[in-house]
C-alpha atoms as a PDB file:
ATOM      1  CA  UNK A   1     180.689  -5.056 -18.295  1.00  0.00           C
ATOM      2  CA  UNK A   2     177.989  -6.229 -20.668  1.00  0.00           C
ATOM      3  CA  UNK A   3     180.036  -9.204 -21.312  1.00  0.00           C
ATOM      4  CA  UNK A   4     179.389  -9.849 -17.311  1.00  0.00           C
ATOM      5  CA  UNK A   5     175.574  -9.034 -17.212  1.00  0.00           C
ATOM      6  CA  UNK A   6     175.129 -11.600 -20.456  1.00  0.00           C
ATOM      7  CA  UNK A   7     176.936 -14.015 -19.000  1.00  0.00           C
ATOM      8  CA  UNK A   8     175.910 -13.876 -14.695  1.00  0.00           C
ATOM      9  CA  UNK A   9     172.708 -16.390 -15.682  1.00  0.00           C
ATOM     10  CA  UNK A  10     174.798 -18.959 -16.594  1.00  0.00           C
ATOM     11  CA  UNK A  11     177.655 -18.540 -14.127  1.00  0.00           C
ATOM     12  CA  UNK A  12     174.693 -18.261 -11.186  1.00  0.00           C
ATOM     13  CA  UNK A  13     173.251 -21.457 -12.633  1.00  0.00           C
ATOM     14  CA  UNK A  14     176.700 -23.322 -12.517  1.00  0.00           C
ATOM     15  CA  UNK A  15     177.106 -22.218  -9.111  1.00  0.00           C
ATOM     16  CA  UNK A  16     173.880 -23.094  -7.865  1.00  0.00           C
ATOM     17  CA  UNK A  17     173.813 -26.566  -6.404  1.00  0.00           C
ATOM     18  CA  UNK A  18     177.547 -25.055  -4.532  1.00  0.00           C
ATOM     19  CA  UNK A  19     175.598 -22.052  -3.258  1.00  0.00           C
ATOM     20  CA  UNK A  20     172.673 -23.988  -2.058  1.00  0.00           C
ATOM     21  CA  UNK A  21     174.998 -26.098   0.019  1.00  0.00           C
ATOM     22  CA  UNK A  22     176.987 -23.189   1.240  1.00  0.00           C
ATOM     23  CA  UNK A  23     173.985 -21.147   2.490  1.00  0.00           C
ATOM     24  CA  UNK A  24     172.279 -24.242   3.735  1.00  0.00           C
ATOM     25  CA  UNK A  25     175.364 -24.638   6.440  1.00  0.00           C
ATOM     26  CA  UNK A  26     175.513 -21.299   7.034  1.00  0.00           C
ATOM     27  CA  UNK A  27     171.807 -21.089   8.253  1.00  0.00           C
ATOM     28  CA  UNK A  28     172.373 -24.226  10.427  1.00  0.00           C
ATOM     29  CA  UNK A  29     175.573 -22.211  11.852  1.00  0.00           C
ATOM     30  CA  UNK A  30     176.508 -18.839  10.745  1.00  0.00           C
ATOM     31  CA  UNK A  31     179.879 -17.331  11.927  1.00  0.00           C
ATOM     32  CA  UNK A  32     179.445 -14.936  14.833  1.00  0.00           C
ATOM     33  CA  UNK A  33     181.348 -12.145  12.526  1.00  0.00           C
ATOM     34  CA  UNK A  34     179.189 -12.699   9.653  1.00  0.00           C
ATOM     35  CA  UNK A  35     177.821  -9.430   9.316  1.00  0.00           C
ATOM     36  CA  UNK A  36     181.101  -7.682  10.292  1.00  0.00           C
ATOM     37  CA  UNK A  37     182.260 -10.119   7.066  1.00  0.00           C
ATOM     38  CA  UNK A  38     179.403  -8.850   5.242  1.00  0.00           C
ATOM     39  CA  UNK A  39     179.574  -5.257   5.685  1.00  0.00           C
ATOM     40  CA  UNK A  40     183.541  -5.466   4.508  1.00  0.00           C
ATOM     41  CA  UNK A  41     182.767  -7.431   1.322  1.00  0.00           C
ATOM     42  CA  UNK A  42     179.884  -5.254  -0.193  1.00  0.00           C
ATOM     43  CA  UNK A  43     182.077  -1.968   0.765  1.00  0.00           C
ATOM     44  CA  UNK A  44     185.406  -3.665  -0.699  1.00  0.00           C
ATOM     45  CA  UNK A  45     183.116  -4.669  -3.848  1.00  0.00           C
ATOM     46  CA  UNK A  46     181.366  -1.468  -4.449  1.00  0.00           C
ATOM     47  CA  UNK A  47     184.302   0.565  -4.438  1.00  0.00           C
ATOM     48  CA  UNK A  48     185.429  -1.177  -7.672  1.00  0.00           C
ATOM     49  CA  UNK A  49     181.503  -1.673  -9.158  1.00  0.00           C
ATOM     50  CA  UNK A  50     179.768   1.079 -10.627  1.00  0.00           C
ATOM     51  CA  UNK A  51     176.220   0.539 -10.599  1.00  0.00           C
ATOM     52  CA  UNK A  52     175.697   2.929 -13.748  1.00  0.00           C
ATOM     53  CA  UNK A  53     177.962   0.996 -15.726  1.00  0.00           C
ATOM     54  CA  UNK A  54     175.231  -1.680 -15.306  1.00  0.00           C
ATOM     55  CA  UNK A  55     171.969  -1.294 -13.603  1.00  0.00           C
ATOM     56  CA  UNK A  56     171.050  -5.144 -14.379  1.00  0.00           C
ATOM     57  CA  UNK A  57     168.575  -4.861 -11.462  1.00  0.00           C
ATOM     58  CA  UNK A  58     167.111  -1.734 -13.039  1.00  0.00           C
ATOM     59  CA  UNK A  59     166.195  -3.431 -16.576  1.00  0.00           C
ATOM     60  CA  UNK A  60     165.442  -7.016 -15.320  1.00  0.00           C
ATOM     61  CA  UNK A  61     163.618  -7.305 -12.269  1.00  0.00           C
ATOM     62  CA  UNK A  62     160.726  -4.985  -9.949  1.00  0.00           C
ATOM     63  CA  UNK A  63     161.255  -3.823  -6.596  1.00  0.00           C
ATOM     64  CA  UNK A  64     158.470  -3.919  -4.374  1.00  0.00           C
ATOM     65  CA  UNK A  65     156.665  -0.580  -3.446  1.00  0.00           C
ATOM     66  CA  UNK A  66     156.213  -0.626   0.363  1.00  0.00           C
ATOM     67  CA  UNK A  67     152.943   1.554   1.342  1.00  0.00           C
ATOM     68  CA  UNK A  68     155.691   4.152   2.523  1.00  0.00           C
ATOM     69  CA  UNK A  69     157.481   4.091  -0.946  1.00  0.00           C
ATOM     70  CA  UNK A  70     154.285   4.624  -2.198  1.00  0.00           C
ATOM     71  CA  UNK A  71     153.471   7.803  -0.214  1.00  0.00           C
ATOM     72  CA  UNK A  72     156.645   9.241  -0.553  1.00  0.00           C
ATOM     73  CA  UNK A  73     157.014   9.106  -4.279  1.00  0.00           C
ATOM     74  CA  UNK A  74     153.927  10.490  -4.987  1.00  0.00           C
ATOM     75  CA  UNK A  75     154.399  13.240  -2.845  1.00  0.00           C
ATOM     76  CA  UNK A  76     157.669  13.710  -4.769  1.00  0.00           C
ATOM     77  CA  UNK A  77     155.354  13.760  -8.402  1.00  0.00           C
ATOM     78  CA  UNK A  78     152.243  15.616  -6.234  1.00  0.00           C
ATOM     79  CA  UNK A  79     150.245  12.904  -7.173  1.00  0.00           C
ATOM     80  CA  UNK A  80     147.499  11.199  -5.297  1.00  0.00           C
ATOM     81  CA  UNK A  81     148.721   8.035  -4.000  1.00  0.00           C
ATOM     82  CA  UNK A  82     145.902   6.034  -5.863  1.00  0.00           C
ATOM     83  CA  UNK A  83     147.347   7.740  -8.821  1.00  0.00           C
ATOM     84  CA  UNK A  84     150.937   7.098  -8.660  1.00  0.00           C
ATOM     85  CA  UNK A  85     149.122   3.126  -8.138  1.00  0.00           C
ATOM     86  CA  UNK A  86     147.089   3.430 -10.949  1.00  0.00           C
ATOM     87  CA  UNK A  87     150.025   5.078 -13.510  1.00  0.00           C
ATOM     88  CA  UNK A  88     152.684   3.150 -12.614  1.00  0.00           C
ATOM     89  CA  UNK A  89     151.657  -0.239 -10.471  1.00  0.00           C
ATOM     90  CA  UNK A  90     150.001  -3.474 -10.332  1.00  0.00           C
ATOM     91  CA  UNK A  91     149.370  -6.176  -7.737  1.00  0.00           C
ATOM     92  CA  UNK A  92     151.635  -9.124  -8.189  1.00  0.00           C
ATOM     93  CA  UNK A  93     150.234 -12.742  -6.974  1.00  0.00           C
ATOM     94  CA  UNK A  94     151.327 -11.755  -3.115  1.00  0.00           C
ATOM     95  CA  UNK A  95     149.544  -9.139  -3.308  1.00  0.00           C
ATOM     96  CA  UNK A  96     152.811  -6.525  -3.599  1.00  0.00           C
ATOM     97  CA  UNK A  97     152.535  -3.459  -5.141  1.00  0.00           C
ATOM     98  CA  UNK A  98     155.242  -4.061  -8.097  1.00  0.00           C
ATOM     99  CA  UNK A  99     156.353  -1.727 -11.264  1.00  0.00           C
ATOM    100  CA  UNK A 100     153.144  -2.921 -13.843  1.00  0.00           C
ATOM    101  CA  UNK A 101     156.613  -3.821 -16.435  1.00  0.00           C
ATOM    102  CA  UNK A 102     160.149  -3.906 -16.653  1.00  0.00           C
ATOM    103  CA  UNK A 103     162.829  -2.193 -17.362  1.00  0.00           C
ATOM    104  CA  UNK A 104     161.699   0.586 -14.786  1.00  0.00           C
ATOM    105  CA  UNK A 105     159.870   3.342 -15.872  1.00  0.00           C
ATOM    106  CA  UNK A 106     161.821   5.514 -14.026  1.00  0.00           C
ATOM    107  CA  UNK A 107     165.528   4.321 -15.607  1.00  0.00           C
ATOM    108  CA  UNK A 108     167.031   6.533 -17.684  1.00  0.00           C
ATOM    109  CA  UNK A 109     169.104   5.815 -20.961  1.00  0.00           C
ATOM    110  CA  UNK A 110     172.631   7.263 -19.127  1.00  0.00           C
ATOM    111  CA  UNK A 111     171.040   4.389 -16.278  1.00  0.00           C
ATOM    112  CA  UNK A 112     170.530   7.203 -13.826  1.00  0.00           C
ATOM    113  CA  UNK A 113     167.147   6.832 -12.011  1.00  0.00           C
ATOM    114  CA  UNK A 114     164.786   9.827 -11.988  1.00  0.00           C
ATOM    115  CA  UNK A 115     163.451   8.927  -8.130  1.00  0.00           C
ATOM    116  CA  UNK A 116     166.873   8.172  -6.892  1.00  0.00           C
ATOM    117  CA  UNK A 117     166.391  10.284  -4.043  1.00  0.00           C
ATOM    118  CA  UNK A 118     163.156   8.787  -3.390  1.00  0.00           C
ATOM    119  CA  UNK A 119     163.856   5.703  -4.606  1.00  0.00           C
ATOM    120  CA  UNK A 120     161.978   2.130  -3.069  1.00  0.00           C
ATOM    121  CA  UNK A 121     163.857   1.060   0.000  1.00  0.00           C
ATOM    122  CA  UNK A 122     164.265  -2.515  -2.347  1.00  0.00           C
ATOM    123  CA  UNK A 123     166.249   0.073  -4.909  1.00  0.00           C
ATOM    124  CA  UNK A 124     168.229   1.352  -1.904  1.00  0.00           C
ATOM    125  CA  UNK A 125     169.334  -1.684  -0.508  1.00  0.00           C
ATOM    126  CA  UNK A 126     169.570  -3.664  -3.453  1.00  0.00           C
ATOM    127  CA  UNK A 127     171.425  -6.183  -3.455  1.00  0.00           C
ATOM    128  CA  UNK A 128     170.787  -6.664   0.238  1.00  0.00           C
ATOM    129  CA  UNK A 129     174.732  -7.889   0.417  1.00  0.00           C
ATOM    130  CA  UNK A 130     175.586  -5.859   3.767  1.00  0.00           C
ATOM    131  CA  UNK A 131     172.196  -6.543   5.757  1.00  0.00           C
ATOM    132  CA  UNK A 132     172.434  -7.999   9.091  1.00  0.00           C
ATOM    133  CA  UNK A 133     171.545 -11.989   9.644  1.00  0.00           C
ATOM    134  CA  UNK A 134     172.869 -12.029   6.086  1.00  0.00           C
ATOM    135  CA  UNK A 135     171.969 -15.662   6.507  1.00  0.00           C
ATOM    136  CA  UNK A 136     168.480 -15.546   6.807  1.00  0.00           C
ATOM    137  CA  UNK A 137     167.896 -14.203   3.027  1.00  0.00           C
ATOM    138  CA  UNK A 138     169.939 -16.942   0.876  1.00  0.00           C
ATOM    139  CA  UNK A 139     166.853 -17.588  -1.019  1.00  0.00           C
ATOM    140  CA  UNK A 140     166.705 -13.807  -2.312  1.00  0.00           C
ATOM    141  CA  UNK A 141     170.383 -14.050  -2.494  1.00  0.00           C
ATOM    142  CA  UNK A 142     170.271 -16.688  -4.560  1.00  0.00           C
ATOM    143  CA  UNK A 143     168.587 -15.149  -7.230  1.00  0.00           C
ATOM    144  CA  UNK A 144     170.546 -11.798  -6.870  1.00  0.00           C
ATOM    145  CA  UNK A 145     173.651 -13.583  -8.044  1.00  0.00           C
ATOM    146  CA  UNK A 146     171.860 -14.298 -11.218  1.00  0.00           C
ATOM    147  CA  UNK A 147     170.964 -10.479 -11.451  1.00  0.00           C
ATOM    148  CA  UNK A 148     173.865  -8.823 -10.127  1.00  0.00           C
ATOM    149  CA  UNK A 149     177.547  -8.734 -10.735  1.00  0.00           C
ATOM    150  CA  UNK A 150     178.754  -7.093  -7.470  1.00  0.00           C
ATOM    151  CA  UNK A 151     176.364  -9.809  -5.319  1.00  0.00           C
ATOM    152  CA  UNK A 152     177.815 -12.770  -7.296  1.00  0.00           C
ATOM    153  CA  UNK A 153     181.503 -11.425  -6.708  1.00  0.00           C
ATOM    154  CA  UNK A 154     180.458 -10.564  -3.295  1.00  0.00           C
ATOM    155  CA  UNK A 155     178.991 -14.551  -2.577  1.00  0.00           C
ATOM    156  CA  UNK A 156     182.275 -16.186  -4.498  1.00  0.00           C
ATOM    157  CA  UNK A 157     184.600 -13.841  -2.228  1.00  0.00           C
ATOM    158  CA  UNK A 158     182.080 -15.094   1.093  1.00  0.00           C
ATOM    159  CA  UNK A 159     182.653 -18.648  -0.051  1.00  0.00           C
ATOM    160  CA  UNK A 160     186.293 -18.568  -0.188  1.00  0.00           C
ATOM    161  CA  UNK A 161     186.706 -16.533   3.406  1.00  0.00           C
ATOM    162  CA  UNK A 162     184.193 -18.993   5.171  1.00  0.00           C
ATOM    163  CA  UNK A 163     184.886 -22.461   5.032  1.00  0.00           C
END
């Protein structure tokens, strides 16, 4: 698996001028079963992925607090919201409340996360591979590829079912 992780920068790069293409058509006309497609792909890949054999995501990127993360996490440390801000946040340059460094502070060393149950909805839904109007987020799927094993096997398996 580490293999994988070490080498998913380089294999996204490759890809990248394909990908662009591929998502640029399938803005201008996106299948009507597309999120049927979708939905079958990220179940199909994440019965053979284990996220704790990796958590990629985890050690090299932030997911971005929504005010409701916010509350409900520090209600789950009974902290004060400001606090939970001040302890474990900053402002990046949109103005999103983001982890203040990577890997997440609240990854463990077995990569099991301590908030899982409270978890950002970003964490949740990460890598956004079975949302509706899948189309619509290429951009952030685009850089998920680089991040994520399951969304660039998920993207490669797309590309061959939708030509």
């Amino acid at each position: 698996m580490q293999d994988q992780i070490n080498n998913l920068p380089k294999l996204a790069k490759d890809k990248h001028k394909e990908n662009k293409t591929f998502f640029t058509k399938l803005k201008k006309k996106p299948p009507k079963q597309l999120d049927y497609l979708m939905q079958e792909l990220h179940e199909e890949e994440f019965e053979r992925t284990d996220c704790l054999k990796c958590a990629n995501c985890c050690k090299t990127t932030g997911p971005l607090f929504t005010p409701k993360d916010i509350q409900r996490i520090a209600k789950f440390f009974k902290m004060k919201e400001q606090q939970f801000i001040e302890t474990y946040l900053r402002l990046d340059d949109e103005n999103d409340y983001v982890l203040q460094s990577v890997p997440c502070t609240f990854l463990g060393a077995d990569n099991y996360c301590s908030i899982y149950d409270v978890r950002p909805k970003a964490c949740s839904e990460f890598p956004h591979t079975d949302r509706k109007k899948f189309q619509q987020i290429s951009n952030l799927t685009m850089k998920n590829v680089a991040i994520c094993p399951a969304a660039y096997n998920i993207v490669e398996e797309m590309k061959k079912r939708i030509q």
